[in-house]
Every structure is written in C-alpha cells, then in structure tokens.
C-alpha atoms as a PDB file:
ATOM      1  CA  UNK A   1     -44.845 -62.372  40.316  1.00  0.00           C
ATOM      2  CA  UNK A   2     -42.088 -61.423  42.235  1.00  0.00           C
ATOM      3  CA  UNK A   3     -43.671 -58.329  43.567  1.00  0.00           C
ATOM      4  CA  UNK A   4     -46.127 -61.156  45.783  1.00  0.00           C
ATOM      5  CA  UNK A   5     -43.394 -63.141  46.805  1.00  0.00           C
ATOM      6  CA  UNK A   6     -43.436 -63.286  51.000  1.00  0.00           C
ATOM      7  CA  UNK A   7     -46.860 -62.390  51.142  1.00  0.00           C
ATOM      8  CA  UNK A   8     -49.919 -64.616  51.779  1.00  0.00           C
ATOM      9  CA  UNK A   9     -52.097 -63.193  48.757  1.00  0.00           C
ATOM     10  CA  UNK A  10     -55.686 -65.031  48.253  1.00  0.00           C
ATOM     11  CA  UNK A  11     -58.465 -65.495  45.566  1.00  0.00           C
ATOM     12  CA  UNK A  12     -61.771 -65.760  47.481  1.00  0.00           C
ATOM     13  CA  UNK A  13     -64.209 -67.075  46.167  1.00  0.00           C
ATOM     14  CA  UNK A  14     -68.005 -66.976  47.243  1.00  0.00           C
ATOM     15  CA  UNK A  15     -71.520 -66.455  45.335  1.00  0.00           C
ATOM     16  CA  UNK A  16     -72.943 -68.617  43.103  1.00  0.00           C
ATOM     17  CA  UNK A  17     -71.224 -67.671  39.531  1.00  0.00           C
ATOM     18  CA  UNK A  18     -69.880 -69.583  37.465  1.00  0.00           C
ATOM     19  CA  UNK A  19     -66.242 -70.361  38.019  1.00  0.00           C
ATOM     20  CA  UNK A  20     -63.953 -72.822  36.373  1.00  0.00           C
ATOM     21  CA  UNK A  21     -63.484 -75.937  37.843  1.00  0.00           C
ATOM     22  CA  UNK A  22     -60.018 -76.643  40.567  1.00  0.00           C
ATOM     23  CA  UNK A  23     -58.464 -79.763  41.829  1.00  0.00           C
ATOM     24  CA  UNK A  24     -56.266 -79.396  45.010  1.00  0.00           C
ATOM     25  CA  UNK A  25     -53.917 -82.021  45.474  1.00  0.00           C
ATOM     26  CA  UNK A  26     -52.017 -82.607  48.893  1.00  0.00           C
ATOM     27  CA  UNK A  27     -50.145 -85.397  49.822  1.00  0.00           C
ATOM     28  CA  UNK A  28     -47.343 -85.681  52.049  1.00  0.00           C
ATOM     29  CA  UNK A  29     -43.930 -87.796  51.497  1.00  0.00           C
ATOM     30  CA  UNK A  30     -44.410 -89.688  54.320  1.00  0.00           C
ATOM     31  CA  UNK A  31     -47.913 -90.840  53.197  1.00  0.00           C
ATOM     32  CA  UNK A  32     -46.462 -90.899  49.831  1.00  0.00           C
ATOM     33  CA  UNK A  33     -43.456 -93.584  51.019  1.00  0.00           C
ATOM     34  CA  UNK A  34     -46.549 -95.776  52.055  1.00  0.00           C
ATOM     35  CA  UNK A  35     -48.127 -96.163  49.001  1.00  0.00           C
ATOM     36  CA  UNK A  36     -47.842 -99.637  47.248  1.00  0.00           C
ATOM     37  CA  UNK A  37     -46.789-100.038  44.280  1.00  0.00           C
ATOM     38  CA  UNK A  38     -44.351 -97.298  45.078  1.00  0.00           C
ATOM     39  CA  UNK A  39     -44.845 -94.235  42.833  1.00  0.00           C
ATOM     40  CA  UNK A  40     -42.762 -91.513  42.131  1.00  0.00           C
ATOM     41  CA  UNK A  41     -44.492 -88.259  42.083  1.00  0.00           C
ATOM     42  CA  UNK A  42     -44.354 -87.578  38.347  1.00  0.00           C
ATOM     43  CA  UNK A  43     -46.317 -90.652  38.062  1.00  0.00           C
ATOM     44  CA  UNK A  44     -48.904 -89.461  40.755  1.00  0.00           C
ATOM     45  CA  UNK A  45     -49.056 -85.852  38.623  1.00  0.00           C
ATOM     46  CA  UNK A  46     -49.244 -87.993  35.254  1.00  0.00           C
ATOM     47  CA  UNK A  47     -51.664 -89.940  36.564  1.00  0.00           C
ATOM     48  CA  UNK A  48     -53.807 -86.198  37.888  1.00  0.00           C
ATOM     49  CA  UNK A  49     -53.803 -85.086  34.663  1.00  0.00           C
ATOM     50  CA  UNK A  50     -54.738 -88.341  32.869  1.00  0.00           C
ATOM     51  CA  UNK A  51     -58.074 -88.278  35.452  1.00  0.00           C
ATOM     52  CA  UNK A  52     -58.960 -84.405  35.085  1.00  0.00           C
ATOM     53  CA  UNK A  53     -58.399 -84.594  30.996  1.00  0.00           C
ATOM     54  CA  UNK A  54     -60.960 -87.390  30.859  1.00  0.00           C
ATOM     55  CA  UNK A  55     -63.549 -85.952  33.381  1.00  0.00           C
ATOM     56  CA  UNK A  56     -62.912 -82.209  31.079  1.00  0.00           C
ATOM     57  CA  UNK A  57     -63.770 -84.311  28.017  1.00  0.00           C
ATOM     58  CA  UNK A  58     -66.514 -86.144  29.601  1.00  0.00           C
ATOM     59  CA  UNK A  59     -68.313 -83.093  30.193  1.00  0.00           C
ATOM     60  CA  UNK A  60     -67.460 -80.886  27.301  1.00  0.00           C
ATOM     61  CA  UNK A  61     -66.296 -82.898  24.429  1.00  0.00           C
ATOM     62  CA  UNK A  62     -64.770 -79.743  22.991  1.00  0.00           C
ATOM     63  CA  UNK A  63     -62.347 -78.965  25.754  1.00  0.00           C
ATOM     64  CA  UNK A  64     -58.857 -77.960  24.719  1.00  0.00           C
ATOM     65  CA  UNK A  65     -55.924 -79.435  26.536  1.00  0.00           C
ATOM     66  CA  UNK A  66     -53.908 -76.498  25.981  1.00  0.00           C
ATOM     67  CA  UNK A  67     -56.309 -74.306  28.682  1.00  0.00           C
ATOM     68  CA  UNK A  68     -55.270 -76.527  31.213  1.00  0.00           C
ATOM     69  CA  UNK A  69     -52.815 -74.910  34.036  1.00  0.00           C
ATOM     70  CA  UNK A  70     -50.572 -76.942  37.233  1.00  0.00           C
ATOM     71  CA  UNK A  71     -49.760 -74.866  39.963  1.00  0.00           C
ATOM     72  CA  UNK A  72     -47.558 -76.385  42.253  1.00  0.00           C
ATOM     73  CA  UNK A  73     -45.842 -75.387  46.043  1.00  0.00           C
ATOM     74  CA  UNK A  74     -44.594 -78.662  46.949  1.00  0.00           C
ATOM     75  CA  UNK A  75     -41.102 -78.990  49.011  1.00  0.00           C
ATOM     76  CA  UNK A  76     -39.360 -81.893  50.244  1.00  0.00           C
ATOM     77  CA  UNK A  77     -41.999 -82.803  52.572  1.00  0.00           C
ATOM     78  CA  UNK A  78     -45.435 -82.637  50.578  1.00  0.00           C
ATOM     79  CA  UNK A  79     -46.832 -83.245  46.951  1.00  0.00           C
ATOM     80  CA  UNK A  80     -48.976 -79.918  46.838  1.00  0.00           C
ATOM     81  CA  UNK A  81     -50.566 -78.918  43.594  1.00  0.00           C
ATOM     82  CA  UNK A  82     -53.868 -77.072  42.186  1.00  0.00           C
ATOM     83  CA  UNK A  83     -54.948 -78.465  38.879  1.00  0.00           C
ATOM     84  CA  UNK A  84     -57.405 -76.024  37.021  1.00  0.00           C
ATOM     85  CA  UNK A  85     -58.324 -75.041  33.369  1.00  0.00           C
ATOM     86  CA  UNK A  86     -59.225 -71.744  31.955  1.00  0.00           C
ATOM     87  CA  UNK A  87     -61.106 -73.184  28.510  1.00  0.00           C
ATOM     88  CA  UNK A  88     -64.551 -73.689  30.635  1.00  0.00           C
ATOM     89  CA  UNK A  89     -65.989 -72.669  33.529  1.00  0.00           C
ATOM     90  CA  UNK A  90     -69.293 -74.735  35.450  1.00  0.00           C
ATOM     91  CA  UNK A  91     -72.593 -73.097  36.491  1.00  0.00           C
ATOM     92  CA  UNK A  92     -71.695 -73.143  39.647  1.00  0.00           C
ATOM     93  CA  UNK A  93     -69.513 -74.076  43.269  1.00  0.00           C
ATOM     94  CA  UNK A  94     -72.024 -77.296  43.739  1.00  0.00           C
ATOM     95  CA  UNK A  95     -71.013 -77.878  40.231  1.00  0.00           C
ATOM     96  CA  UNK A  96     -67.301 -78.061  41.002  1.00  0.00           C
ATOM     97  CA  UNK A  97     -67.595 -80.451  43.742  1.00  0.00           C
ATOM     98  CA  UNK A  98     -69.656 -82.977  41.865  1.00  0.00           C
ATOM     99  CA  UNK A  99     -66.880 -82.331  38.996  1.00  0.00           C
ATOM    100  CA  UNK A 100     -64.075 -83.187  42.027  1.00  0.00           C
ATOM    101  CA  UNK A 101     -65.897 -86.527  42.488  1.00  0.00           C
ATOM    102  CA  UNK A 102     -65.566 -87.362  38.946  1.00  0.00           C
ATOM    103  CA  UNK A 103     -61.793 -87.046  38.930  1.00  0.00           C
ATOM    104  CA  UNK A 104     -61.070 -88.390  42.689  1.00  0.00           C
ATOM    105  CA  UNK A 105     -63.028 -92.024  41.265  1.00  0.00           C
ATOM    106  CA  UNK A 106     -59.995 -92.040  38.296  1.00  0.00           C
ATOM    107  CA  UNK A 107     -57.339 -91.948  40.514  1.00  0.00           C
ATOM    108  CA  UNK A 108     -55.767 -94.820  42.310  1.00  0.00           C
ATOM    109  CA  UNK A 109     -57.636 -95.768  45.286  1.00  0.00           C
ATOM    110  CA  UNK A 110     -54.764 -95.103  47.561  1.00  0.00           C
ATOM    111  CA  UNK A 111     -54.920 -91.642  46.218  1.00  0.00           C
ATOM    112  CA  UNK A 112     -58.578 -90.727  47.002  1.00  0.00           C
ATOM    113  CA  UNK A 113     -58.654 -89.899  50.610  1.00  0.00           C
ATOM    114  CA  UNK A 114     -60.237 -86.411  51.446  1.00  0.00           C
ATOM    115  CA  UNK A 115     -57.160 -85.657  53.227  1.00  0.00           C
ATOM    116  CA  UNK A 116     -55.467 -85.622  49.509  1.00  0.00           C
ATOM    117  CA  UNK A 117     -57.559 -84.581  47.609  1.00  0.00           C
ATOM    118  CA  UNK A 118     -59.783 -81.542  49.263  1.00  0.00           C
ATOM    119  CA  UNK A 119     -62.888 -80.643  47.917  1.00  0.00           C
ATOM    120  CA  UNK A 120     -62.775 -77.631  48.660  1.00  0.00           C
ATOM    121  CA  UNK A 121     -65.800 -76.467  46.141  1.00  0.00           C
ATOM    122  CA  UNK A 122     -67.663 -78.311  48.948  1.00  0.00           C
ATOM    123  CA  UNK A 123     -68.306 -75.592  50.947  1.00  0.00           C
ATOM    124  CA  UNK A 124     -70.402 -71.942  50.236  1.00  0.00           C
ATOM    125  CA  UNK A 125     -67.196 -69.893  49.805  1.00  0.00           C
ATOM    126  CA  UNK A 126     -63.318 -70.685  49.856  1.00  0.00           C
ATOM    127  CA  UNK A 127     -60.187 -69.266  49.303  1.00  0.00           C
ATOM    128  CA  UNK A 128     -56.654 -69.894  47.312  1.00  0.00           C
ATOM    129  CA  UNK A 129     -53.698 -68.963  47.047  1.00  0.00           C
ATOM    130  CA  UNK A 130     -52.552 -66.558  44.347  1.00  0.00           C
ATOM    131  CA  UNK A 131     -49.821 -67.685  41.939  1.00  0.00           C
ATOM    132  CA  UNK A 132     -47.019 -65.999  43.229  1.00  0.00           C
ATOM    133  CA  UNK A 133     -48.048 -66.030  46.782  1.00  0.00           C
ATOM    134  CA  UNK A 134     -46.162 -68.308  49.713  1.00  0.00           C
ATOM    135  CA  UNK A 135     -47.874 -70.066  52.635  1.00  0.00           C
ATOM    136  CA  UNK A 136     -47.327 -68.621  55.893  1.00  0.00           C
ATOM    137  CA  UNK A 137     -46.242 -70.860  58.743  1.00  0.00           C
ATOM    138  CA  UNK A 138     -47.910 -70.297  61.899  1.00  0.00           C
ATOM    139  CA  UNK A 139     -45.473 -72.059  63.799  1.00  0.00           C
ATOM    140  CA  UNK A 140     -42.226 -70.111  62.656  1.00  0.00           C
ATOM    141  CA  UNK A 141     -43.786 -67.224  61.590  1.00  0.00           C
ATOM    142  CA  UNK A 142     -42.222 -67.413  58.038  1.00  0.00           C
ATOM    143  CA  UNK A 143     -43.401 -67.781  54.715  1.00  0.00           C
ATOM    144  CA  UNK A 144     -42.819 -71.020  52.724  1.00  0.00           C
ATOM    145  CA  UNK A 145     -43.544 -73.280  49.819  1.00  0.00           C
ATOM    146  CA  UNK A 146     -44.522 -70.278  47.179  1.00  0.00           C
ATOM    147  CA  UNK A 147     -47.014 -70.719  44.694  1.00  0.00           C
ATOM    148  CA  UNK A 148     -45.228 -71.282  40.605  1.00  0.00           C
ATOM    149  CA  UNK A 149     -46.655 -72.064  37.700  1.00  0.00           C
ATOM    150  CA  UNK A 150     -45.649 -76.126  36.363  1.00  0.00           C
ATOM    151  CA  UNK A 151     -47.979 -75.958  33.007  1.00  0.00           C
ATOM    152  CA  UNK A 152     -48.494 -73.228  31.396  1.00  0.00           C
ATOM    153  CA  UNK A 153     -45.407 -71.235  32.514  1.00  0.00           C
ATOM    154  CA  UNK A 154     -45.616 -68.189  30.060  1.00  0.00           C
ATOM    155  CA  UNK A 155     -49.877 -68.016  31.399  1.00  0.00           C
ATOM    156  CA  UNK A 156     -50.939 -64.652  33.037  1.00  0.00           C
ATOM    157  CA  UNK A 157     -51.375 -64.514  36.683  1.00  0.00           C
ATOM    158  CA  UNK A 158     -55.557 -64.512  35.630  1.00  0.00           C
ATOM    159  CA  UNK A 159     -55.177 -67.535  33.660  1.00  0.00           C
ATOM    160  CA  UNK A 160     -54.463 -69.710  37.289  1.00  0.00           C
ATOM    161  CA  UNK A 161     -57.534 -67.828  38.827  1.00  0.00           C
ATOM    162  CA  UNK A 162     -60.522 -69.528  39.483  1.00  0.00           C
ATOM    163  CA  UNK A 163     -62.898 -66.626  38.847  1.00  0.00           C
ATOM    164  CA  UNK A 164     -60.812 -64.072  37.145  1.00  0.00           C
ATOM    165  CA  UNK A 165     -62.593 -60.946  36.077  1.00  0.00           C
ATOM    166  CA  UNK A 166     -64.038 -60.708  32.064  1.00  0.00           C
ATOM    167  CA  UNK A 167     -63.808 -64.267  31.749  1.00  0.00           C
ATOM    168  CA  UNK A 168     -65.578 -65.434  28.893  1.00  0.00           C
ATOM    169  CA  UNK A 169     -64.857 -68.827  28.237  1.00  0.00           C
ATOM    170  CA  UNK A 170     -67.319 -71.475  27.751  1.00  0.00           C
ATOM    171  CA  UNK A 171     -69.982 -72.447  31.217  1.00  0.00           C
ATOM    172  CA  UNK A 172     -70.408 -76.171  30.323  1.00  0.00           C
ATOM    173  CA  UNK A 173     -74.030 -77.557  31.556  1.00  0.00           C
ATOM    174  CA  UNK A 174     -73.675 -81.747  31.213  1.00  0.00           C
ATOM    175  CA  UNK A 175     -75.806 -83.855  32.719  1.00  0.00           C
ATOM    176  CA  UNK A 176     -72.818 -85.870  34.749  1.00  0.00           C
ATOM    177  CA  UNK A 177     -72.833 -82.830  36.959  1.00  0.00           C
ATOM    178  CA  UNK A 178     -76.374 -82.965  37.987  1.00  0.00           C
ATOM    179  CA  UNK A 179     -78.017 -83.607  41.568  1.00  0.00           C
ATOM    180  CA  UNK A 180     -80.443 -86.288  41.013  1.00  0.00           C
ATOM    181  CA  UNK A 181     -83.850 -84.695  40.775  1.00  0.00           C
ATOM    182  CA  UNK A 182     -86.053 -86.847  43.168  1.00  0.00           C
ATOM    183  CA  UNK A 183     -83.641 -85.369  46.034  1.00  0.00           C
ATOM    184  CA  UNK A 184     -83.888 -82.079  44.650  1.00  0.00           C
ATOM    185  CA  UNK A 185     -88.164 -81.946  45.263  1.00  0.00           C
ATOM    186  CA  UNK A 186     -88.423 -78.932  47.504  1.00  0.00           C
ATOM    187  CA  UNK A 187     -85.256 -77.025  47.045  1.00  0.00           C
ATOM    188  CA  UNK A 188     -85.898 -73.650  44.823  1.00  0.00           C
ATOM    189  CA  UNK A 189     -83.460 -73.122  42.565  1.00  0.00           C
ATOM    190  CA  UNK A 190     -83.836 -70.121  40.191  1.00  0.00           C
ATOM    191  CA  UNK A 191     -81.990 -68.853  37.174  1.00  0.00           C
ATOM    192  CA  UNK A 192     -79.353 -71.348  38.398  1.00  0.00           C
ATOM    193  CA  UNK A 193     -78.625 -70.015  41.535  1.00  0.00           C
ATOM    194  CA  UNK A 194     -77.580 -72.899  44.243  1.00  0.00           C
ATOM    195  CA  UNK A 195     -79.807 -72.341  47.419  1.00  0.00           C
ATOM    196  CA  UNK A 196     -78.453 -73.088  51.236  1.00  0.00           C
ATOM    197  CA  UNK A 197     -80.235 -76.439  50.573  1.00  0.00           C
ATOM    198  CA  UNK A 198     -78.839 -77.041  47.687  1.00  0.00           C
ATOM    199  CA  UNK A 199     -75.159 -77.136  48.985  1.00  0.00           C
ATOM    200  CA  UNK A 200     -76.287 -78.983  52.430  1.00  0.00           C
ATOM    201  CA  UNK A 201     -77.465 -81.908  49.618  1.00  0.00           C
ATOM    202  CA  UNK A 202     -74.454 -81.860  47.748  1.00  0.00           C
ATOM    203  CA  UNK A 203     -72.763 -82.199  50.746  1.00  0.00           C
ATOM    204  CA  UNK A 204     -74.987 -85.204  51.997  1.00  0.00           C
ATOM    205  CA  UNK A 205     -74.641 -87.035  48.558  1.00  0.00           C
ATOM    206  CA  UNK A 206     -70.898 -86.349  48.630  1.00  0.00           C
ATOM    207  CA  UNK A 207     -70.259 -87.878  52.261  1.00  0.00           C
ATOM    208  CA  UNK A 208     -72.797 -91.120  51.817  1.00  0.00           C
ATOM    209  CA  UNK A 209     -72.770 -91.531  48.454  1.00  0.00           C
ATOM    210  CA  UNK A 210     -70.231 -92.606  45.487  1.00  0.00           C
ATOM    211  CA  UNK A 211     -70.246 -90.391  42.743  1.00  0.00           C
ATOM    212  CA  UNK A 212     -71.263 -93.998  40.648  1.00  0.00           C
ATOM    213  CA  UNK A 213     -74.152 -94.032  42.624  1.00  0.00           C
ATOM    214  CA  UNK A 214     -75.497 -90.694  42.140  1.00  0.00           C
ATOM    215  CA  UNK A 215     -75.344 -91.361  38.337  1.00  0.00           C
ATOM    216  CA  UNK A 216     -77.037 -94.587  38.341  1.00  0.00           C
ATOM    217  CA  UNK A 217     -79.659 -92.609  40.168  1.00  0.00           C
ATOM    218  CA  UNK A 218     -79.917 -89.878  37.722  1.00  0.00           C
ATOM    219  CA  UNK A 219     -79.917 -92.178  35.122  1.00  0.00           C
ATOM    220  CA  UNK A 220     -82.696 -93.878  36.030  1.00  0.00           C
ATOM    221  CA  UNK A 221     -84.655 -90.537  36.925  1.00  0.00           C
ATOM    222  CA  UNK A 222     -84.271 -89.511  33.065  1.00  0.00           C
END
C-alpha cells in the first residue's frame, strides 16, 4: 500500500449491482468530549461492531465474523472509520441504506446523528477512499489522515472494497431490507434493478421515517 500513500485514490461506486454493505463512521473529539456517559473510543468502535454483527446476523444467519474488515483514518481530532464485510454482498445501493438504518437504531442515541454516521448508500452513486489512500486537505494543500487497515490487517487491498471485481460471495435477499410494498405501487422495478423512484422513496422513508416504522409497516403488508 505504500505505493498509494500521498495520493487521493477512490472506489466509485454507481449502478445498481450488488455490492457489500459499508458503514462510515465520523465523529469528531470535540463532539466526542460531549458525549455523556463519557466514552472512550474503543468503547464507541466496540460498541460499532457489536451493532453491525447483529444487523449481519439478522439478515443472513450464516454470516461469518471473520469477513468482517475496520478501516480506520482517524487522528487526534476525529473518530473516522469504514466498517464493511466481504462474506455477503446486498442486491443493491437502496439495499445498503436500509441496512445503515438497521445498525444506526443499535447504537447509542448520542451516536446516531447523520453527521456521524453518513449514509452514504443514500444516494445513486458515491465514492471512497482506497485503503492506502490519504485525504487531501483543501485548505493546506496536503494530504492527511491515510487510510490502514484495523481488522483484518493481513486482508488484500480488494477485501476493503465495496465492489471489488470477481466477487462471489453470497447477495443476501431478507425481508428486513425491504421497501414496504403499498409505497412501492407504481415504481417498476425489474430483475432487481432500483429505478430513479425507487431511490427518491428510500430517501423519503429514510428522512420521515424510523427504520422501526418501516418494519411494522411491512409487517403488516405480509
């Protein structure tokens, strides 16, 4: 990885295949000394992997906690980490987000803002930073806070992707991930392939809804 080192190198991801699901975790020591009780930050990432095990088992009971991989470029003045697995992927981005919900409603509440943890599946396409890659800083025109492995330390640069190419690990359907189908009515969806009003719904139901909510309501649509 040293070869990337200095250089702002990113995985970008857009299309509706299946990729594997990603948790991206920011939170700044100053919001951090805040926080009551006071928590040091291996409790916070304890307490991250405690929520994303559970939500992985949720949906696929035969999840391995060995695929899992922490990424980390934290310094002195933020908590930054990306929290994947490479033992399953989800159909697809909508997917993810719902999938982000699941683990943001584990975590202590003072650890749920969007500001900490980003869903960033919430979109049509994003991007991330490739392990060995540093940040660059518009304001000094340097590159900081490089991207290193914390789990998984011996994994292969394609092991911390999101959609790496050849992956054939497991694409998990459960039913916890699903958009309630009353609001789906009128939305064509084929072959599993998320439509442009498929992610303006998922972003609705994320913004107005709790993820307890939406499962109530699916529930009760079965």
């Amino acid at each position: 990885m040293s070869e990337r080192e200095g250089h702002s190198l990113h995985e970008f991801i857009d299309g509706d295949e299946p990729l594997r699901p990603i948790i991206d975790f920011d939170l700044p020591q100053e919001v951090l000394d805040t926080i009551e009780p006071k928590l040091t930050r291996k409790e916070i990432l304890d307490s991250l992997i405690l929520a994303f095990r559970k939500t992985c088992l949720e949906i696929f009971p035969k999840w391995d906690y060995k695929t899992l991989t922490i990424a980390s470029s934290s310094d002195a003045k933020k908590m930054s980490l990306h929290i994947s697995t490479f033992g399953m992927r989800l159909p697809n981005i909508a997917r993810v987000a719902v999938f982000t919900e699941l683990v943001r409603k584990k975590l202590l509440t003072a650890l749920q803002g969007n500001s900490i943890i980003d869903n960033i599946a919430n979109k049509r396409s994003f991007s991330l930073r490739m392990l060995g890659s540093s940040k660059f800083d518009e304001k000094t025109g340097e590159h900081v806070r490089v991207k290193k492995p914390v789990h998984l330390k011996d994994g292969t640069l394609f092991d911390f992707m999101i959609r790496p190419p050849n992956d054939e690990s497991e694409v998990v359907k459960s039913s916890l991930l699903d958009i309630p189908k009353a609001e789906m009515e009128g939305c064509s969806s084929i072959n599993n392939v998320t439509t442009d009003a498929e992610f303006e719904l998922v972003e609705t139901l994320l913004q107005e809804a709790s993820i307890e909510t939406l499962l109530k309501m699916a529930n009760f649509l079965k």
